[in-house]
N, C-alpha and C. Protein backbone atom coordinates (compact mmCIF):
# COMPACT_ATOMS: atom_id res chain seq x y z
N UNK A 1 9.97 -4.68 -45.54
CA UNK A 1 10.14 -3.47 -46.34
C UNK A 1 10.43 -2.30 -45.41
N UNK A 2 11.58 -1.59 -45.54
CA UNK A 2 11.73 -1.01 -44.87
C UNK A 2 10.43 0.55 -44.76
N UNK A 3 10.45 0.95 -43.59
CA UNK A 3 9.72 2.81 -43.71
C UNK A 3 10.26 3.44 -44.45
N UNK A 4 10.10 4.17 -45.05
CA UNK A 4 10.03 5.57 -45.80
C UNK A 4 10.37 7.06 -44.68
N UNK A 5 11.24 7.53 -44.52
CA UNK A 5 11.57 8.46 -43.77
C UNK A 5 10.16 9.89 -43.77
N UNK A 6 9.90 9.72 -45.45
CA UNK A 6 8.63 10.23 -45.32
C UNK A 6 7.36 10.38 -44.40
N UNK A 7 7.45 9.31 -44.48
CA UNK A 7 5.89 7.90 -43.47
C UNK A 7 6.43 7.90 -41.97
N UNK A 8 7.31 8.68 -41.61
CA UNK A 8 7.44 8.75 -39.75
C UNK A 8 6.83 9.55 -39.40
N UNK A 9 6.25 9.20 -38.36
CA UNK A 9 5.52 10.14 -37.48
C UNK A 9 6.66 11.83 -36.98
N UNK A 10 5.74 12.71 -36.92
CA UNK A 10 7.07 13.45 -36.13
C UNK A 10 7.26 13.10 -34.80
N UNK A 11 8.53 13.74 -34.91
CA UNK A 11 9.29 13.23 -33.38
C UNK A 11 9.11 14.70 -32.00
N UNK A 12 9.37 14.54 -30.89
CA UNK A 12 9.90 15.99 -30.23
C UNK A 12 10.80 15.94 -29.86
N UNK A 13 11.76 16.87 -30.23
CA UNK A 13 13.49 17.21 -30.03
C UNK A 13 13.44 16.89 -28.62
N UNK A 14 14.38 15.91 -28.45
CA UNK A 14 15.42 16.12 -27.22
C UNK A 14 16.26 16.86 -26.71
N UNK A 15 16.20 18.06 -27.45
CA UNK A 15 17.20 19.49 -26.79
C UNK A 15 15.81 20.25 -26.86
N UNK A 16 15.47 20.50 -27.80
CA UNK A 16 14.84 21.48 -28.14
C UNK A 16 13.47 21.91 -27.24
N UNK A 17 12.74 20.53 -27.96
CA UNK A 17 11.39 20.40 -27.06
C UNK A 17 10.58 20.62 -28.70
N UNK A 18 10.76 20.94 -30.00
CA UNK A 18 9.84 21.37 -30.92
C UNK A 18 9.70 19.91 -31.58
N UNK A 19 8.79 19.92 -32.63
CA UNK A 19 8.29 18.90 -33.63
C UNK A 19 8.94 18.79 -34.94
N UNK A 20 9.51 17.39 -35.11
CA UNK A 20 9.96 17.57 -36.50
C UNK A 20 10.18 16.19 -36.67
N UNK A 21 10.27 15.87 -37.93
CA UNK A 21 10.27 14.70 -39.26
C UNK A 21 11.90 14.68 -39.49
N UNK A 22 12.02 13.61 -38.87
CA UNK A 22 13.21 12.91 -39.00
C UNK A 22 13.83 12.55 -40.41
N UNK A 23 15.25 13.59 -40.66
CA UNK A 23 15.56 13.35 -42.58
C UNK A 23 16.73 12.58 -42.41
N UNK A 24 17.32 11.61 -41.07
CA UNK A 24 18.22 10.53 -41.57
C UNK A 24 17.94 9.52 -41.81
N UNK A 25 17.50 9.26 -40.09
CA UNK A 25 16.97 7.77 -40.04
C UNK A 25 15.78 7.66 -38.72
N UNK A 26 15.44 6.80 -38.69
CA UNK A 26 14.28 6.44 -37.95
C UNK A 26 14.66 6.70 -35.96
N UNK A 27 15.85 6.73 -35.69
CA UNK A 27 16.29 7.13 -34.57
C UNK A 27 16.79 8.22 -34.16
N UNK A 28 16.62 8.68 -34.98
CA UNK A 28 17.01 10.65 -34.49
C UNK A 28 16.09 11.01 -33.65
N UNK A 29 16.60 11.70 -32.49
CA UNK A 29 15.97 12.05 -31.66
C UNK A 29 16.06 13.85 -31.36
N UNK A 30 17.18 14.63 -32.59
CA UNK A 30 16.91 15.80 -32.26
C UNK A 30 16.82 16.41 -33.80
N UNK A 31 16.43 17.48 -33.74
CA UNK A 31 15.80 17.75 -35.16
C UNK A 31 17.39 18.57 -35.98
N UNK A 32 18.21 19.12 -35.44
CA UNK A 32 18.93 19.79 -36.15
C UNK A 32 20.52 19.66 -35.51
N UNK A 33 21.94 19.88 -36.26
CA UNK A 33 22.89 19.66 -36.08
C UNK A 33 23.40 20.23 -34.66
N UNK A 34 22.75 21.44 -34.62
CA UNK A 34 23.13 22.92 -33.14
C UNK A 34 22.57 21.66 -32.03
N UNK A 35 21.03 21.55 -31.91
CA UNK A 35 20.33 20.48 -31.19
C UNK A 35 21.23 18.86 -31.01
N UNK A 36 21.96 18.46 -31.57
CA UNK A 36 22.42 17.09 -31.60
C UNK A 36 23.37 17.99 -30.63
N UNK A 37 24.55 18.73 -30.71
CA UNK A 37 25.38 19.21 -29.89
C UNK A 37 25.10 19.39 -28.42
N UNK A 38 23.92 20.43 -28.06
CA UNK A 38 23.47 20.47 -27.01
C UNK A 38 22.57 19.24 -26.36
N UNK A 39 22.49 18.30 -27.23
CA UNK A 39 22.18 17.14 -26.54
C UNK A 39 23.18 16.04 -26.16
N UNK A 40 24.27 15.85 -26.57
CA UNK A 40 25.66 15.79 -26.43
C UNK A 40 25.63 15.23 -24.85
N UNK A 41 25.74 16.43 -24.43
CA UNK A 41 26.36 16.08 -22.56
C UNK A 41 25.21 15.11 -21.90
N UNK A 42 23.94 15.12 -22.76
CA UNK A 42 23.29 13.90 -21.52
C UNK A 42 23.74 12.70 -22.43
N UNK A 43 24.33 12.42 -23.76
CA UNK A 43 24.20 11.32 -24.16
C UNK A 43 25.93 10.66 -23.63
N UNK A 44 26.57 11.95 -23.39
CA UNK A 44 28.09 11.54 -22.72
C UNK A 44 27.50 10.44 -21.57
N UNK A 45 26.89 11.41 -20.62
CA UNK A 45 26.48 11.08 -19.20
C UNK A 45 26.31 9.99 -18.89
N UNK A 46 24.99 9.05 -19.90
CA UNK A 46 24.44 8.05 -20.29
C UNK A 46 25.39 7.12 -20.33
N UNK A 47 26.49 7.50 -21.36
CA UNK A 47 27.61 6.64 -21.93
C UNK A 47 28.31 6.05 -20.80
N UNK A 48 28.73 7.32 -20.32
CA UNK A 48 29.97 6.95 -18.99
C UNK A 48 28.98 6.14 -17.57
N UNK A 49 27.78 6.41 -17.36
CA UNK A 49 27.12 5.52 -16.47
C UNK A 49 26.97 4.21 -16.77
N UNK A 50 27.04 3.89 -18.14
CA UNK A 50 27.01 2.66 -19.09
C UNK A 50 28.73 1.73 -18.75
N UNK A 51 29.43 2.28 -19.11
CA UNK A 51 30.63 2.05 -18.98
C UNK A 51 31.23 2.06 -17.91
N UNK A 52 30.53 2.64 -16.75
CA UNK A 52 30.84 2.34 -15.06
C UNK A 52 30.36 1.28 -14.59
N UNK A 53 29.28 1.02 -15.09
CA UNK A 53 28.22 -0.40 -14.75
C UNK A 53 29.12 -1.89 -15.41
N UNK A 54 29.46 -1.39 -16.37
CA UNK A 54 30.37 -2.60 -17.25
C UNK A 54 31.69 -3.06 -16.60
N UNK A 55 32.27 -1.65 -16.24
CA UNK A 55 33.69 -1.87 -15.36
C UNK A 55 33.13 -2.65 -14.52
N UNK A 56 32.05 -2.11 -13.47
CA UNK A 56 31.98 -2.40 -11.88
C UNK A 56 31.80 -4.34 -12.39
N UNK A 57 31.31 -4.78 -13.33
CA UNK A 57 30.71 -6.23 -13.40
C UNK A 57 32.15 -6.76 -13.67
N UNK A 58 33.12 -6.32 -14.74
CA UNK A 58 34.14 -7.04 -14.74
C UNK A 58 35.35 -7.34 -13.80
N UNK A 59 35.11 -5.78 -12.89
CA UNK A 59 36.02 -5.85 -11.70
C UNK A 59 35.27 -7.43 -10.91
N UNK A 60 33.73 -7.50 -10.77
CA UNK A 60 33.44 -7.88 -9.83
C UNK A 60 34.04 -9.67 -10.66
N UNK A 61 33.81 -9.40 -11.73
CA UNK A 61 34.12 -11.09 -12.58
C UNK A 61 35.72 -11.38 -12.13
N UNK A 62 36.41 -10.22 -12.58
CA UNK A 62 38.11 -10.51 -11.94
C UNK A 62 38.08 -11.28 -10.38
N UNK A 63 37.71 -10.06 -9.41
CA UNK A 63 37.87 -10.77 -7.94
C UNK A 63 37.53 -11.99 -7.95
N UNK A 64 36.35 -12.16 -8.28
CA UNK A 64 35.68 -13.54 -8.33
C UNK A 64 36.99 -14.66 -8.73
N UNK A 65 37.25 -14.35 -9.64
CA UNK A 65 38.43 -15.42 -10.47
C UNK A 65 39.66 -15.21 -9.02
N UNK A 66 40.12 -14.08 -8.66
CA UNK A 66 41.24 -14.10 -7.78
C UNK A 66 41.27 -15.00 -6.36
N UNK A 67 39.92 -15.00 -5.86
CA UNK A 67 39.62 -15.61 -4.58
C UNK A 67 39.91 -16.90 -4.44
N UNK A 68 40.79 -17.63 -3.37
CA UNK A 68 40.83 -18.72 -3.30
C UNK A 68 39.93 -19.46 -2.45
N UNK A 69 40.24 -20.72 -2.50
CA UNK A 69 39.58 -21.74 -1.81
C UNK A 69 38.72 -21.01 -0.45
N UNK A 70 40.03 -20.67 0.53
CA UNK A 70 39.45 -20.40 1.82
C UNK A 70 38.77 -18.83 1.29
N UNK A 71 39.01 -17.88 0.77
CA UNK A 71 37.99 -17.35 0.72
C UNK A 71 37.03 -17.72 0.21
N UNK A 72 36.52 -18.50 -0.26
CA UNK A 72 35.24 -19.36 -0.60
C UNK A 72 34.68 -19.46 0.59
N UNK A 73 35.23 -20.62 1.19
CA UNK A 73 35.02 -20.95 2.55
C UNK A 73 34.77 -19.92 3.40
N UNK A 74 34.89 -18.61 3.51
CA UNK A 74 34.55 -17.78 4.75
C UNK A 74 33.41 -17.18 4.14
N UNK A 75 33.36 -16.63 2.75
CA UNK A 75 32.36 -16.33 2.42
C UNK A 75 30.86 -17.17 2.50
N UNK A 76 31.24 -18.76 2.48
CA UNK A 76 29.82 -19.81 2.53
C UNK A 76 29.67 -19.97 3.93
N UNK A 77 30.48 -19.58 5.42
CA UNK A 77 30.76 -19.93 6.39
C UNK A 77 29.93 -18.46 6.87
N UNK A 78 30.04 -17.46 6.09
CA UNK A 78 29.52 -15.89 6.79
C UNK A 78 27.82 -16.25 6.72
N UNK A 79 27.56 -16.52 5.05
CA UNK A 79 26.39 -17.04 4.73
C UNK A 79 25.45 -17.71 5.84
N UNK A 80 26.19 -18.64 5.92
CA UNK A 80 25.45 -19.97 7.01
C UNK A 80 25.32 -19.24 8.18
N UNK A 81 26.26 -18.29 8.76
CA UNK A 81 26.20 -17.85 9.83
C UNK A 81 24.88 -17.15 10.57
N UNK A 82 25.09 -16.31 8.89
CA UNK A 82 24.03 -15.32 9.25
C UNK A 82 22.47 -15.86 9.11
N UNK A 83 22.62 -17.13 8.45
CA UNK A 83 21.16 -17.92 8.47
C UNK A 83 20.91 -18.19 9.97
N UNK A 84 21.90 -18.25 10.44
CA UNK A 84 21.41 -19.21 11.67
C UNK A 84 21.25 -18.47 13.07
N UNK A 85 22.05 -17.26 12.68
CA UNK A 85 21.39 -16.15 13.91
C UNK A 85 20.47 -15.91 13.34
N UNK A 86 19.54 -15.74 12.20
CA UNK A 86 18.35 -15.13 11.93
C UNK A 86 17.21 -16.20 12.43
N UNK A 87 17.77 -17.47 11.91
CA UNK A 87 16.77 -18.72 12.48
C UNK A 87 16.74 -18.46 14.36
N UNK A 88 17.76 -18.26 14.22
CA UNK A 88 16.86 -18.25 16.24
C UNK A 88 16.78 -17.13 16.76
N UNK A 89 16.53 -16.09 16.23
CA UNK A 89 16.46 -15.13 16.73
C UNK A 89 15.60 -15.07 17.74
N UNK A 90 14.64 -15.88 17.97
CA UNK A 90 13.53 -15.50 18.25
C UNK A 90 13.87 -16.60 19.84
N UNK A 91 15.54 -17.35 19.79
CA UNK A 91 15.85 -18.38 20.90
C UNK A 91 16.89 -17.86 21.87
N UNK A 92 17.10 -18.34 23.24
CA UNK A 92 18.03 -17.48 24.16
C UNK A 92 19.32 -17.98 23.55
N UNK A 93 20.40 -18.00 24.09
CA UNK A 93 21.97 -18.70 23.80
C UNK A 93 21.84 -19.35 23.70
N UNK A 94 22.54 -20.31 23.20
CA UNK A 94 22.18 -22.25 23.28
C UNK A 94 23.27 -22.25 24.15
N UNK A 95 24.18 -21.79 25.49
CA UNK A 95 25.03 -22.21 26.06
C UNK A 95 24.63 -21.39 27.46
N UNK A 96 23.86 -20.18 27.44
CA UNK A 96 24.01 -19.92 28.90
C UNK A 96 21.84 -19.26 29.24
N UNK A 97 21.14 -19.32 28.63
CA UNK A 97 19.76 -18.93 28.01
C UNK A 97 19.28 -17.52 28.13
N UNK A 98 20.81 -16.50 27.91
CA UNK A 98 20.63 -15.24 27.91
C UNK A 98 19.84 -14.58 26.86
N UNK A 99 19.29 -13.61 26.79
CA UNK A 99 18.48 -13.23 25.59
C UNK A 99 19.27 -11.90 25.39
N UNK A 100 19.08 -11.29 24.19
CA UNK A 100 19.67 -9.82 24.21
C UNK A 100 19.56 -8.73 25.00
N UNK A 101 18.55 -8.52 25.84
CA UNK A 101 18.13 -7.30 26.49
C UNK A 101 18.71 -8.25 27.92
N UNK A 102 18.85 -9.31 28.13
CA UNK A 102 19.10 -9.85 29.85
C UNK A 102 20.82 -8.83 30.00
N UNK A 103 21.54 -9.15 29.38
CA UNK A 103 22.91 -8.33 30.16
C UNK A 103 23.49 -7.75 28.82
N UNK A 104 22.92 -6.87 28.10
CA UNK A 104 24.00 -6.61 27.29
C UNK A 104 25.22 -6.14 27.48
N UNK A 105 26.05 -5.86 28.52
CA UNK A 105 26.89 -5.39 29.16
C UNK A 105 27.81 -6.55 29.05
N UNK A 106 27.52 -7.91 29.59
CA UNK A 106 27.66 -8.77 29.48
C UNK A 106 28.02 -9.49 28.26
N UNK A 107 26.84 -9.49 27.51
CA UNK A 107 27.29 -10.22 26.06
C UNK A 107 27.75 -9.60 24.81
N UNK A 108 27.64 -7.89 25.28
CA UNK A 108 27.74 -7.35 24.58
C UNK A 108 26.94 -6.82 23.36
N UNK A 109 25.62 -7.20 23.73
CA UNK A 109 24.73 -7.17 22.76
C UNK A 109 24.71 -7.50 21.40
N UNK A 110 25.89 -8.41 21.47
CA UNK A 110 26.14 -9.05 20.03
C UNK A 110 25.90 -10.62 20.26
N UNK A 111 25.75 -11.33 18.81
CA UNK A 111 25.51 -12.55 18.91
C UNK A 111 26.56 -13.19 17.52
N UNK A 112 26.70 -14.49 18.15
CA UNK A 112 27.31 -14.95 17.16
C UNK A 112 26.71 -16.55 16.98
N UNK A 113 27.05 -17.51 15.98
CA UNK A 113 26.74 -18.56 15.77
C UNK A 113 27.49 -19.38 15.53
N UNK A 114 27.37 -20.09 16.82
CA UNK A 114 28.63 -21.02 17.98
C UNK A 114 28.02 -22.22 17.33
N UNK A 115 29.22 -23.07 16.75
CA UNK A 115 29.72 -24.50 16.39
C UNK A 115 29.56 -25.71 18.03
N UNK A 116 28.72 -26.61 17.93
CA UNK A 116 29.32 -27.44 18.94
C UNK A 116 30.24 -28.21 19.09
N UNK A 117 30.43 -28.79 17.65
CA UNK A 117 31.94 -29.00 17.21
C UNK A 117 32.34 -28.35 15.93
N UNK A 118 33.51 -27.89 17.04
CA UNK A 118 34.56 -26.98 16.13
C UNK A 118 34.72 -27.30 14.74
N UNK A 119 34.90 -26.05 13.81
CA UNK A 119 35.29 -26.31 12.34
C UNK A 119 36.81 -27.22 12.27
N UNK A 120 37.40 -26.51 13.18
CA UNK A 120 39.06 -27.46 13.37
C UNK A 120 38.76 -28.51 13.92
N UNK A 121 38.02 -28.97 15.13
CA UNK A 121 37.80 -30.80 15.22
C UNK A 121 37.26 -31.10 14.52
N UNK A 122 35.90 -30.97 13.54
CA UNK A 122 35.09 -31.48 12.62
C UNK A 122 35.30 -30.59 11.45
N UNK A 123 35.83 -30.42 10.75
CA UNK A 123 35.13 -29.56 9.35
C UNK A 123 34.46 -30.27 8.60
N UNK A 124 33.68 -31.39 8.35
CA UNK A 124 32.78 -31.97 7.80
C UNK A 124 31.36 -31.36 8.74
N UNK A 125 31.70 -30.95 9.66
CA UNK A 125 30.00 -30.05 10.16
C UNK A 125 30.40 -28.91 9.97
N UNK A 126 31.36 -28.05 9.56
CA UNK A 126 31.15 -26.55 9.80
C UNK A 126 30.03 -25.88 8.75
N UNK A 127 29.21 -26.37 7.86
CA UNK A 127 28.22 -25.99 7.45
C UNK A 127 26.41 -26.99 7.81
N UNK A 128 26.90 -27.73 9.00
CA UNK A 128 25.81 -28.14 9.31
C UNK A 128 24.58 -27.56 10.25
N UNK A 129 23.65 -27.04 9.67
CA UNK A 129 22.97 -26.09 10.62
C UNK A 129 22.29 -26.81 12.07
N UNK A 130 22.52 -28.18 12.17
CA UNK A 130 22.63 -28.87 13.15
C UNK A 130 23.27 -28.69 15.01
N UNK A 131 24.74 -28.38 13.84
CA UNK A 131 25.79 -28.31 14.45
C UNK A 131 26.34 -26.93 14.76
N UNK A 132 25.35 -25.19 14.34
CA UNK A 132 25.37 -24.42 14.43
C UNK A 132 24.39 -23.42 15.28
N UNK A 133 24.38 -22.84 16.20
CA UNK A 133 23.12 -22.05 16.64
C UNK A 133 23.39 -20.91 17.63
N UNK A 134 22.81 -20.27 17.62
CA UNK A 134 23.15 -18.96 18.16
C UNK A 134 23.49 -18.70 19.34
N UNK A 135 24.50 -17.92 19.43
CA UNK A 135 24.97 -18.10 21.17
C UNK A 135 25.97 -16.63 21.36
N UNK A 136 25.69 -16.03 22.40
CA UNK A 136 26.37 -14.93 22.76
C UNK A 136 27.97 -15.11 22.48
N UNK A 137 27.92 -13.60 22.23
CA UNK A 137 29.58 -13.66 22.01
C UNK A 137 30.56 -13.87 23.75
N UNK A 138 29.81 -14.17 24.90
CA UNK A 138 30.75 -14.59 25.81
C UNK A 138 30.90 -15.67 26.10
N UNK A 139 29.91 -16.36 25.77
CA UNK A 139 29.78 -17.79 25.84
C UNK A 139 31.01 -18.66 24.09
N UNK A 140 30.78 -17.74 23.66
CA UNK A 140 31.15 -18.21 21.99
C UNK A 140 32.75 -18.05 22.30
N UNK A 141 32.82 -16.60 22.57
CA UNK A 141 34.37 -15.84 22.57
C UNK A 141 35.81 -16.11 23.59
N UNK A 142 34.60 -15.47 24.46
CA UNK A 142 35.68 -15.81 26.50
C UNK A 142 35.49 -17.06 27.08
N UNK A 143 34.47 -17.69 26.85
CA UNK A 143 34.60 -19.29 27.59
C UNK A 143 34.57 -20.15 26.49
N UNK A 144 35.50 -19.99 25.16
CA UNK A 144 35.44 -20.68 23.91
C UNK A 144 34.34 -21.76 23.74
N UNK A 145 33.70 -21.47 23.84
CA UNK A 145 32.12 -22.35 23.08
C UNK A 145 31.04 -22.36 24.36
N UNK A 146 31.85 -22.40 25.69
CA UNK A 146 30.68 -23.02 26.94
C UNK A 146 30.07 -24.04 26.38
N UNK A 147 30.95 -25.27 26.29
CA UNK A 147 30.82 -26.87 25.78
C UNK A 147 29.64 -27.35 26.45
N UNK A 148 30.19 -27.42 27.55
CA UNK A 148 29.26 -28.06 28.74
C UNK A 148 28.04 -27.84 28.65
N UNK A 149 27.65 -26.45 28.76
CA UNK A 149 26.38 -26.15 28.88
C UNK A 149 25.96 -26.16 27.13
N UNK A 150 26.60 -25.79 26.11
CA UNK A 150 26.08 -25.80 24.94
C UNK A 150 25.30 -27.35 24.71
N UNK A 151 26.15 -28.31 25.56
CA UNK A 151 25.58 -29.52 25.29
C UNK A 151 24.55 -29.99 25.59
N UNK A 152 24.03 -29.06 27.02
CA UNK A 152 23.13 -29.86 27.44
C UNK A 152 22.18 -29.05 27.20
N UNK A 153 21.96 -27.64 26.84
CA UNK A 153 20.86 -27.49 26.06
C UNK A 153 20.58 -28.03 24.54
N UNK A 154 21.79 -28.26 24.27
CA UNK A 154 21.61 -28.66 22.83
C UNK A 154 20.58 -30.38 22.47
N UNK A 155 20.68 -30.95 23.57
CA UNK A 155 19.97 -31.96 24.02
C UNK A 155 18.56 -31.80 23.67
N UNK A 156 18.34 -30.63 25.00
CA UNK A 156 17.32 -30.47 25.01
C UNK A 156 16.35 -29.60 23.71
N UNK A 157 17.35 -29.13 22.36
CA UNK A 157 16.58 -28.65 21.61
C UNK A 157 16.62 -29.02 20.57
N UNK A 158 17.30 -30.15 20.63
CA UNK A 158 17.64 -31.65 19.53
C UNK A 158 17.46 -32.87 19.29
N UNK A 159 17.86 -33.51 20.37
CA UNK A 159 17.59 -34.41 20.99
C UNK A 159 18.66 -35.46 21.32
N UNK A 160 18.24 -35.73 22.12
CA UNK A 160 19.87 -37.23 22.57
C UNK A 160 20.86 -37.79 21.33
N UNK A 161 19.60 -37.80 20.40
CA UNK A 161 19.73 -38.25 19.46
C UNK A 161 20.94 -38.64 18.34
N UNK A 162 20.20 -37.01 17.71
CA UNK A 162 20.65 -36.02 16.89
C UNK A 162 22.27 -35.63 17.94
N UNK A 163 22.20 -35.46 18.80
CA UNK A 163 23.94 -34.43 19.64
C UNK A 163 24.26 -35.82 19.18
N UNK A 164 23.99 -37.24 19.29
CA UNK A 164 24.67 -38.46 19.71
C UNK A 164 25.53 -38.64 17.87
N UNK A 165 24.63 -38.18 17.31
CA UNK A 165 25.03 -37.99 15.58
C UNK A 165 26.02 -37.37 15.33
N UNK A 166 26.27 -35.82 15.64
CA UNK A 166 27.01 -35.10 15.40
C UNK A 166 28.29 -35.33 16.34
N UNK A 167 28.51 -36.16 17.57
CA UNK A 167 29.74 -36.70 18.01
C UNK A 167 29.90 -37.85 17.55
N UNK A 168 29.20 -38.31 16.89
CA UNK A 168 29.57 -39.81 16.27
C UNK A 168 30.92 -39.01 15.08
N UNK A 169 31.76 -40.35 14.67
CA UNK A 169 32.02 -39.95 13.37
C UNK A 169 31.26 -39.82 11.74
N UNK A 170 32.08 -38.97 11.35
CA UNK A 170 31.94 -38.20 9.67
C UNK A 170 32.71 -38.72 8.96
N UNK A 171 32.09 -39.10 7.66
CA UNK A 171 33.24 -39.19 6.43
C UNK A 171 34.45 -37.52 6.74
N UNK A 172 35.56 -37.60 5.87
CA UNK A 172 36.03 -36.52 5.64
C UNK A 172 35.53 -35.93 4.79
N UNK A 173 35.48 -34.56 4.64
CA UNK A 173 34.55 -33.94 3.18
C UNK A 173 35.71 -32.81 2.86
N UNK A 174 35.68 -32.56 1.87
CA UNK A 174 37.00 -32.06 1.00
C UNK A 174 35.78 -31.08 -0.06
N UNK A 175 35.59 -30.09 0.14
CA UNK A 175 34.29 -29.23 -0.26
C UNK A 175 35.14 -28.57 -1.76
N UNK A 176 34.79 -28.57 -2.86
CA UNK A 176 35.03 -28.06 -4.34
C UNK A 176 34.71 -26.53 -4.29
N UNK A 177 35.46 -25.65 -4.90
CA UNK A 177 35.07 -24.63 -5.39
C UNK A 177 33.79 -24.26 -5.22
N UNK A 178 33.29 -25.01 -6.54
CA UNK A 178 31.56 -24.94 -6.78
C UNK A 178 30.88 -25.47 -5.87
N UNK A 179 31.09 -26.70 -4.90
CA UNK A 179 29.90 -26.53 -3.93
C UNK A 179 30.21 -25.52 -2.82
N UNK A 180 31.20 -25.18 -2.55
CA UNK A 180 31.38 -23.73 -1.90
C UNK A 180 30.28 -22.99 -2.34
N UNK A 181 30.30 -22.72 -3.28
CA UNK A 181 29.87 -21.04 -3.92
C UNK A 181 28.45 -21.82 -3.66
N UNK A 182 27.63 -22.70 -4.28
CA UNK A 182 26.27 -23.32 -4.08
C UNK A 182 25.64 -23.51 -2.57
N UNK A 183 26.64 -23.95 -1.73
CA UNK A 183 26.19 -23.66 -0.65
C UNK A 183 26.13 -22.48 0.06
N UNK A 184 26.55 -21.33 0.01
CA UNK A 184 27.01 -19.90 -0.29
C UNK A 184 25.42 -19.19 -0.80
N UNK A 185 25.13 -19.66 -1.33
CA UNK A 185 23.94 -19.21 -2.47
C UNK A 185 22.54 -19.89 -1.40
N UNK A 186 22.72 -21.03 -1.38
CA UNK A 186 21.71 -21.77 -0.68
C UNK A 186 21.51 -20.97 0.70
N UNK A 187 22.66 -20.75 0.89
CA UNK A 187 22.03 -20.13 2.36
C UNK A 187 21.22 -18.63 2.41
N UNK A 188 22.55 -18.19 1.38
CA UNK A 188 21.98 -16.41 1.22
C UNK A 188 20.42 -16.73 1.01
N UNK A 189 19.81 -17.21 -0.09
CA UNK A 189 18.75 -17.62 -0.71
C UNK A 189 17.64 -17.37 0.57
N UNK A 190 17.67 -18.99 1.90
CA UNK A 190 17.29 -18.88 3.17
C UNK A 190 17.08 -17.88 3.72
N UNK A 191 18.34 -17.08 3.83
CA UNK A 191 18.17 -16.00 4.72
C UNK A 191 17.37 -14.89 4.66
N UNK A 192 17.48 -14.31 2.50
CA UNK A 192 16.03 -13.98 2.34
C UNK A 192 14.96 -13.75 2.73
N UNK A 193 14.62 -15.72 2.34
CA UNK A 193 13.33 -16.03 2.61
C UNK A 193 12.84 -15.60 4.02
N UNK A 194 13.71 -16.19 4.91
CA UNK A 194 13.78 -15.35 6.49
C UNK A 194 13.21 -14.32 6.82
N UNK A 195 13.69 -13.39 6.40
CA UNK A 195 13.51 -12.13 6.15
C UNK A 195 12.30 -11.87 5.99
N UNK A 196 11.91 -12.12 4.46
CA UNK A 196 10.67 -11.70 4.17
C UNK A 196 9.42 -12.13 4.84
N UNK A 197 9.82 -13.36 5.58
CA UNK A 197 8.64 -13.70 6.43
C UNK A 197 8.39 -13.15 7.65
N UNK A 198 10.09 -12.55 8.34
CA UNK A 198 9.65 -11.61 9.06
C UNK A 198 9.30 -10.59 9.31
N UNK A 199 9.30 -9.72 7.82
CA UNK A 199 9.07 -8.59 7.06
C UNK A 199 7.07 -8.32 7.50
């Protein structure tokens, strides 16, 4: 049964600031026609922040649809990346056992997260966090990977094993759209968690 316009509580104007009994309907929020006017520009305001939020989601739904494959791929490849400098942060290079403060001059005080095998010789590991770990950008950049030495620490923080795995052969893997984007997600997710634990 519906209220009785009678039976409402009074309201306080939203322009005004005074008390009054609502004579349309149960959602009026200002008591008189002058008052609805001067309340006007915040309900524009409202509107158009409403309708910026809506654009910004459909722009973001379009791109989404425009992106191809390999941008998939760099986007799940940035992901992983950044998991895996966060996972060792706390480890020297895996190719030369510089730490950030030993030469930044040197490494530039940047880090990146060096493949032991390449995405172009293997792309069935370029999302294996195995096969990924943190290593200065001179070792990564100017001596393209520092193989040698990546290997033989990698030994030592893996094991004979495990390196003996990742030079063995791989099926080929031919990665879908959707496990792109899922693995993409999985990592962001990680990195998070990362975070907050180091938080």
């Amino acid at each position: 049964m519906r209220t009785a316009l009678k039976d409402v509580k009074q309201k306080t104007c939203k322009a005004c600031g005074e008390k009054f009994a609502p004579m349309f309907n149960t959602t009026q929020v200002v008591c008189s026609p002058k008052c609805a006017l001067a309340h006007a520009p915040a309900n524009t305001e409202k509107a158009r922040k409403a309708l910026a939020q809506i654009g910004r989601a459909e722009i973001k739904v379009r791109k989404e649809k425009l992106k191809s494959r390999a941008d998939h791929l760099r986007e799940a490849q940035a992901a992983v990346n950044e998991y895996v400098r966060l996972r060792d942060a706390h480890l020297p290079c895996i190719s030369c056992d510089s730490m950030p403060n030993d030469n930044d001059l040197m490494t530039g005080s940047r880090w990146d997260a060096g493949h032991y095998r390449s995405v172009g010789a293997c792309p069935e590991l370029r999302f294996e966090p195995l096969n990924i770990h943190r290593q200065c950008v001179k070792c990564n950049r100017n001596l393209s990977g520092n193989a040698v030495e990546y290997r033989i620490r990698l030994v030592q923080r893996i094991g004979a094993e495990t390196v003996a795995w990742l030079e063995g052969p791989h099926e080929p893997r031919k990665y879908t759209v959707e496990e792109i984007k899922i693995i993409k997600a999985e990592y962001r997710a990680k990195t998070r968690e990362l975070k907050r634990a180091a938080a």
